[in-house]
Protein backbone atom coordinates (compact mmCIF):
# COMPACT_ATOMS: atom_id res chain seq x y z
CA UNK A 1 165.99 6.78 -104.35
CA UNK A 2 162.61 6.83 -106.40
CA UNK A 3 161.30 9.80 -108.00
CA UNK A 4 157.98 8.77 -109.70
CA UNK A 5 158.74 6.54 -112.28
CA UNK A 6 162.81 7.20 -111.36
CA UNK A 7 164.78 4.88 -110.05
CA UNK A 8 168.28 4.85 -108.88
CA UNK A 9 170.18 2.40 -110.79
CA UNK A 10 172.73 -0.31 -108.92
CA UNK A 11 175.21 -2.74 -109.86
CA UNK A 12 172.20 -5.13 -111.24
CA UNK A 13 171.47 -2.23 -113.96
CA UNK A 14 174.65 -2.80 -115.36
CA UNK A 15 174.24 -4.82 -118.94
CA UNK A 16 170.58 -2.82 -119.51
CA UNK A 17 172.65 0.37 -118.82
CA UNK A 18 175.57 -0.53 -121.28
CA UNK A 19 173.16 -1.97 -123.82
CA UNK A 20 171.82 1.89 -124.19
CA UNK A 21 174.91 4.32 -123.58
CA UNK A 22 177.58 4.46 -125.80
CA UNK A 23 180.48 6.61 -123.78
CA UNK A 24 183.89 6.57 -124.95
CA UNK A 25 185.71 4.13 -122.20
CA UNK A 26 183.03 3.46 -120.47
CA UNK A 27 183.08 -0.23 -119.72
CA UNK A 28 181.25 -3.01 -117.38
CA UNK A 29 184.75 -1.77 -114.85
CA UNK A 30 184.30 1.84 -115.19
CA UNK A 31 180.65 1.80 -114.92
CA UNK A 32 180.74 -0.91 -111.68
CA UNK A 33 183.12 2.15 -109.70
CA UNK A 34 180.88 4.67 -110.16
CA UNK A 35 177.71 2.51 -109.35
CA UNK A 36 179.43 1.70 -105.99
CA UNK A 37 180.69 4.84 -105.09
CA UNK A 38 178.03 6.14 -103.10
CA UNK A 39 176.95 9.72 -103.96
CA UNK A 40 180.20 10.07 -105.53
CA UNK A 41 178.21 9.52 -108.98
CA UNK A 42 174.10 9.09 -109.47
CA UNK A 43 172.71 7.12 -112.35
CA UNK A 44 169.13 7.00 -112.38
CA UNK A 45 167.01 5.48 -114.96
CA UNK A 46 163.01 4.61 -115.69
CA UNK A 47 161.69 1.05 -116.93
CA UNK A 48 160.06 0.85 -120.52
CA UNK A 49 156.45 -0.28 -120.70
CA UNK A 50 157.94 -3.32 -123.03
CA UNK A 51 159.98 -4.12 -120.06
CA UNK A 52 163.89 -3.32 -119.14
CA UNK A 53 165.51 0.32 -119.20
CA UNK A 54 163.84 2.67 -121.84
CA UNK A 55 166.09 5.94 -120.51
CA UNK A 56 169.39 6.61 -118.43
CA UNK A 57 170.99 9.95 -117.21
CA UNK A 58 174.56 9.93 -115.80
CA UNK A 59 175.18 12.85 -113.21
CA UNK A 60 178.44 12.86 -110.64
CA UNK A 61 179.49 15.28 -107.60
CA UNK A 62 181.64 18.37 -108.81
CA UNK A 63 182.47 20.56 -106.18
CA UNK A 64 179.04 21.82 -104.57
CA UNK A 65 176.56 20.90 -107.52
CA UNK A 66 175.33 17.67 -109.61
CA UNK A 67 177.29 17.69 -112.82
CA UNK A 68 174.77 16.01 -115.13
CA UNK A 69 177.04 14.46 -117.66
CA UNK A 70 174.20 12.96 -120.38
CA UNK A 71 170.92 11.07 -120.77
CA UNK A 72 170.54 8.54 -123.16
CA UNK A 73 167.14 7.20 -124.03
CA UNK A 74 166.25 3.67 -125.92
CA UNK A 75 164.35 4.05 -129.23
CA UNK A 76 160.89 3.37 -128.03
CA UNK A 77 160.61 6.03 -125.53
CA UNK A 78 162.38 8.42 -127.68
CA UNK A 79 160.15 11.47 -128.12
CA UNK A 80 158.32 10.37 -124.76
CA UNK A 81 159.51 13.24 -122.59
CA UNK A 82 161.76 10.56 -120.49
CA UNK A 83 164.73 12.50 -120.74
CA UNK A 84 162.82 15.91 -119.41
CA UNK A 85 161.39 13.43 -116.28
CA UNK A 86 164.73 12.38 -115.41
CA UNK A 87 166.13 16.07 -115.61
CA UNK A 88 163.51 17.08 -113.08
CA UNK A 89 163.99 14.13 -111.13
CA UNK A 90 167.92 14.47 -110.50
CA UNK A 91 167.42 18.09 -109.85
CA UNK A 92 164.66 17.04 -106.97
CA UNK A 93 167.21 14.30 -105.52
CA UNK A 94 169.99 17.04 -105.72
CA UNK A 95 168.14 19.64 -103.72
CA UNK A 96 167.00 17.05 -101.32
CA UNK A 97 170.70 15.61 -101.06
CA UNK A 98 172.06 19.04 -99.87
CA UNK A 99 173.81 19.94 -103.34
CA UNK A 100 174.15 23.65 -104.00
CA UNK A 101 172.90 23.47 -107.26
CA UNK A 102 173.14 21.53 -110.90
CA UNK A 103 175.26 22.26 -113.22
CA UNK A 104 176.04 21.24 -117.00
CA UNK A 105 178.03 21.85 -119.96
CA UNK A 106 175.35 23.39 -123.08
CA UNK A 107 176.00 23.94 -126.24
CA UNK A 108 174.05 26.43 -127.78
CA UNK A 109 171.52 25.30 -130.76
CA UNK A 110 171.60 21.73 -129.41
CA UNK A 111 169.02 20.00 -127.94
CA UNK A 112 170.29 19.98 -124.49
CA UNK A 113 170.24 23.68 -124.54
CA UNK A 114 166.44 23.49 -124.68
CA UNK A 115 166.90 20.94 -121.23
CA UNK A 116 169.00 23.54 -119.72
CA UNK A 117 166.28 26.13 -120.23
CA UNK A 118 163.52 23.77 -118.58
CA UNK A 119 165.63 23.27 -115.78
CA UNK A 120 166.50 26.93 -116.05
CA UNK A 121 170.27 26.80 -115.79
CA UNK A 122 171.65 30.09 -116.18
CA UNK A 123 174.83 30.77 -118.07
CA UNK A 124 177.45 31.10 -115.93
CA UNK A 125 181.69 32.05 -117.14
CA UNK A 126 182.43 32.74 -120.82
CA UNK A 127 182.22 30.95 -124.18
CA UNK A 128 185.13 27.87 -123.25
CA UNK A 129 186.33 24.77 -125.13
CA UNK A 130 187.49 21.70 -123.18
CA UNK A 131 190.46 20.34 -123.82
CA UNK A 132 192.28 17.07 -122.42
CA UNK A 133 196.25 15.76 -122.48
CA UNK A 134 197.57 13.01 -121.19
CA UNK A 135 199.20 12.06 -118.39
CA UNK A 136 202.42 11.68 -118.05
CA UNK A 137 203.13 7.86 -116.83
CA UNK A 138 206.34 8.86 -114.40
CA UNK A 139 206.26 10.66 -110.79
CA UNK A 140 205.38 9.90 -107.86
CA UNK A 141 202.43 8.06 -106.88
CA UNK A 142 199.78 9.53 -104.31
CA UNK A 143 197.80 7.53 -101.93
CA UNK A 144 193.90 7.22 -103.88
CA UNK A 145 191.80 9.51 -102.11
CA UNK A 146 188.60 7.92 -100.58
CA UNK A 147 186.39 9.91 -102.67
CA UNK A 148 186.61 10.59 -106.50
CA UNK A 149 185.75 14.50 -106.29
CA UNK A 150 187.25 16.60 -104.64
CA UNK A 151 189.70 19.99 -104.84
CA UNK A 152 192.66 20.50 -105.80
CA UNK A 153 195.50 23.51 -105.16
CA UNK A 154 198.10 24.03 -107.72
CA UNK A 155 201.01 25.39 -105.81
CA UNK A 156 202.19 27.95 -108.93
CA UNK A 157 205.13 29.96 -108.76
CA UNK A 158 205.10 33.71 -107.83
CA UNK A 159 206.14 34.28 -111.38
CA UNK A 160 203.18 32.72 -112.66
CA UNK A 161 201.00 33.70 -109.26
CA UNK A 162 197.89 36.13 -110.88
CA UNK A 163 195.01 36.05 -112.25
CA UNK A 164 193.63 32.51 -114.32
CA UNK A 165 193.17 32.25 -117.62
CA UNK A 166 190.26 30.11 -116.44
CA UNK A 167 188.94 30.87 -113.05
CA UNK A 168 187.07 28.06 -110.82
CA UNK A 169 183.97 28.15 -112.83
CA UNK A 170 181.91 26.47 -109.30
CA UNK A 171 183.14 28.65 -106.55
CA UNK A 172 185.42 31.70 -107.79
CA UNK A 173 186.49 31.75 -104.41
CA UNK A 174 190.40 31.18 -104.73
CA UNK A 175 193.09 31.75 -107.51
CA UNK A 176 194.97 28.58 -106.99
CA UNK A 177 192.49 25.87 -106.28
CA UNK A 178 189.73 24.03 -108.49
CA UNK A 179 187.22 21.71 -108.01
CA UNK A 180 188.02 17.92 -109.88
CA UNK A 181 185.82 14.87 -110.47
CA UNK A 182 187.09 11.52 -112.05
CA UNK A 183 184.99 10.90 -115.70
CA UNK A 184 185.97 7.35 -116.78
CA UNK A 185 189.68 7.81 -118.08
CA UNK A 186 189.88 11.54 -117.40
CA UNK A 187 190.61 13.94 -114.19
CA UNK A 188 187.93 16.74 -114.96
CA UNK A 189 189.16 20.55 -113.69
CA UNK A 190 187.02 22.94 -113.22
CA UNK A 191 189.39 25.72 -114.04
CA UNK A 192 192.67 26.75 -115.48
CA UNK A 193 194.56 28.21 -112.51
CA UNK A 194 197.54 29.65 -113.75
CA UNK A 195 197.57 32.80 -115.90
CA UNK A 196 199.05 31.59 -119.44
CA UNK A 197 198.68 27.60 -121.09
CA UNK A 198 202.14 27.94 -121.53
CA UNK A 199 202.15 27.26 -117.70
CA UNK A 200 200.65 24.33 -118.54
CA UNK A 201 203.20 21.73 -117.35
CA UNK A 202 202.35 23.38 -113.57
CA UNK A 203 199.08 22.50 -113.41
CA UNK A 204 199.47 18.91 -115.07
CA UNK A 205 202.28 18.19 -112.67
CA UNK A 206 200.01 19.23 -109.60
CA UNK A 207 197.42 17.68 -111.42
CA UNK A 208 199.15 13.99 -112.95
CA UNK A 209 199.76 12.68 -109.33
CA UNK A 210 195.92 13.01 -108.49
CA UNK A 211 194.72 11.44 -111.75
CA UNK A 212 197.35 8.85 -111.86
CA UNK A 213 195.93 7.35 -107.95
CA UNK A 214 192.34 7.58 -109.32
CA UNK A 215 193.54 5.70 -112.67
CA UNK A 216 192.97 8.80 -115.06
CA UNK A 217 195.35 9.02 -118.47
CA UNK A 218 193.74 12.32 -119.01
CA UNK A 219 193.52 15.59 -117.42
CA UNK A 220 190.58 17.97 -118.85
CA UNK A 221 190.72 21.68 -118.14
CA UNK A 222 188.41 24.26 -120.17
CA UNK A 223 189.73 27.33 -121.53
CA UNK A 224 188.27 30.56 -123.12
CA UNK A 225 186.79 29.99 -126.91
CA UNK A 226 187.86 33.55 -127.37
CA UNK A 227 191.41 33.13 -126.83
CA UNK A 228 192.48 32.16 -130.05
CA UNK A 229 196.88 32.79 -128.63
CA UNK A 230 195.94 30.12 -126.48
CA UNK A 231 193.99 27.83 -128.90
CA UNK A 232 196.92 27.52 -131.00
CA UNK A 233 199.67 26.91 -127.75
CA UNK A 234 197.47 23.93 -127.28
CA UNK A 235 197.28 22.73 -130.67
CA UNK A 236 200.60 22.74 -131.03
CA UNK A 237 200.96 20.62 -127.60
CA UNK A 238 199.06 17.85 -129.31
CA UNK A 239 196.07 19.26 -126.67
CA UNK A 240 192.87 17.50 -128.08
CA UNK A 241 189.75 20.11 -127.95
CA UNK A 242 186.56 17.73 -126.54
CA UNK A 243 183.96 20.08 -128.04
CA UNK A 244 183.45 21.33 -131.91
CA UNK A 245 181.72 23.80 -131.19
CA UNK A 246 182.11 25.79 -127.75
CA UNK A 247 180.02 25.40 -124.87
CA UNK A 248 179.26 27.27 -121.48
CA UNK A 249 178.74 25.76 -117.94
CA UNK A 250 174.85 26.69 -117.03
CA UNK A 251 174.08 26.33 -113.62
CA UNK A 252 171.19 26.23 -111.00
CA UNK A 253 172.03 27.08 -107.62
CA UNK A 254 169.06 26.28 -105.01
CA UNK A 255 170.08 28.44 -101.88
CA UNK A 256 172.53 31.38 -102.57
CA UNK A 257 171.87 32.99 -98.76
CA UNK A 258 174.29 32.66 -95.39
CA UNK A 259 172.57 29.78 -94.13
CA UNK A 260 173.11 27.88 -96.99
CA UNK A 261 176.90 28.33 -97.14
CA UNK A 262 177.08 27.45 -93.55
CA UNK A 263 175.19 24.39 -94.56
CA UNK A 264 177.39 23.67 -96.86
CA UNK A 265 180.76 24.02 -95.79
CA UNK A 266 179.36 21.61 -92.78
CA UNK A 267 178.36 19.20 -95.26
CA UNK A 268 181.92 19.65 -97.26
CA UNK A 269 183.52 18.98 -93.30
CA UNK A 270 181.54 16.15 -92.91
CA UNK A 271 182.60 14.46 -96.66
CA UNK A 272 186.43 15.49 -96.18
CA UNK A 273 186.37 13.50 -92.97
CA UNK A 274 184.31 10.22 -94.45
């Protein structure tokens, strides 16, 4: 893939890449799996004039869109409008890669807001915070799907069977199942299925199998900033919130018509069965 001046990085990006992004657990191991996992994840990046990387973004499947996870640009092309080319550039590759959309968390005020704006994402869900727990390290192990994204159903109880505290902020289109994505050390949800977080030893037990086979010690799941009931439940389950501030999921969908669902539910057939 080349965009312009955009490049798709590969395995031979690898030390350039590291020596400008600074992710928690993200390591020469981590960032090797999702270089070689085909359009699983898509790091692209443009050269500096001095020679080398000068920018980065990081962007992975979730569900039907291009999660773009963060750009990171070197100190002399700071200011340069590199991050703003790569933007544009992923959101190109996405539409000509048969994604649905782009999506991304923003935080108002912040600079990525004003990104989100240019690439006119549109708010989509309520206010939310992310949190994360760990994984428990018993149960029983799961065969490691061939893909790291994917979706998951959380078999709930009757009792607990109605609506989510956190519907499937992709595709709203079922109570019980979300859409997941493996980011470094945690299994990233893109709901909260079941109606309370006092449920939530359900949806870490459907959950903890999953994000044990793909290596994950965390499991993230986002949940409304305005319920404050279920702010504290999490606190007090040692829960750690991922965000000081809250932030919304703003998304840009490219076809919303018939023939693009049919598209894409032939394209979703198609990466089931690979």
């Amino acid at each position: 893939m080349r965009v312009g001046r955009v490049r798709r990085l590969t395995t031979s990006d690898t030390d350039e890449i590291l020596r400008i992004v600074e992710l928690e657990e993200l390591d020469t191991v981590a960032l090797t799996r999702e270089l070689a996992a085909g359009d699983d994840y898509l790091w692209v990046g443009l050269d500096s004039p001095a020679g080398g990387l000068g920018a980065v973004h990081r962007s992975m499947r979730w569900g039907n869109h291009l999660l773009l996870k963060g750009v990171f640009v070197d100190e002399p092309l700071r200011g340069s409008g590199a991050a703003l080319e790569l933007a544009f550039a992923l959101r190109d590759a996405a539409r000509n890669r048969g994604y649905a959309g782009l999506a991304a968390w923003v935080e108002p005020h912040k600079p990525e807001a004003g990104l989100a704006h240019m690439l006119r994402l549109r708010a989509t869900g309520p206010m939310i915070h992310r949190f994360d727990v760990p994984v428990p390290g018993d149960g029983l192990a799961v065969a490691a799907p061939a893909h790291s994204t994917g979706r998951l159903v959380v078999d709930l109880p009757d009792s607990v069977r109605s609506a989510p505290l956190m519907g499937d902020l992709l595709s709203g289109d079922s109570l019980t199942a979300v859409c997941w994505v493996l980011d470094r050390h945690r299994l990233v949800l893109s709901g909260f299925p079941s109606h309370s977080v006092s449920d939530l030893h359900l949806v870490i037990a459907a959950a903890g199998p999953l994000a044990r086979s793909q290596g994950a010690s965390f499991v993230e799941f986002p949940v409304p900033a305005a319920d404050l009931s279920a702010a504290f439940t999490l606190a007090a389950l040692k829960a750690r919130r991922l965000s000081r501030t809250p932030v919304r999921l703003g998304r840009l969908d490219f076809d919303t018509g018939r023939h693009a669902t049919d598209r894409q539910e032939r394209r979703e057939a198609a990466h089931d069965a690979a």
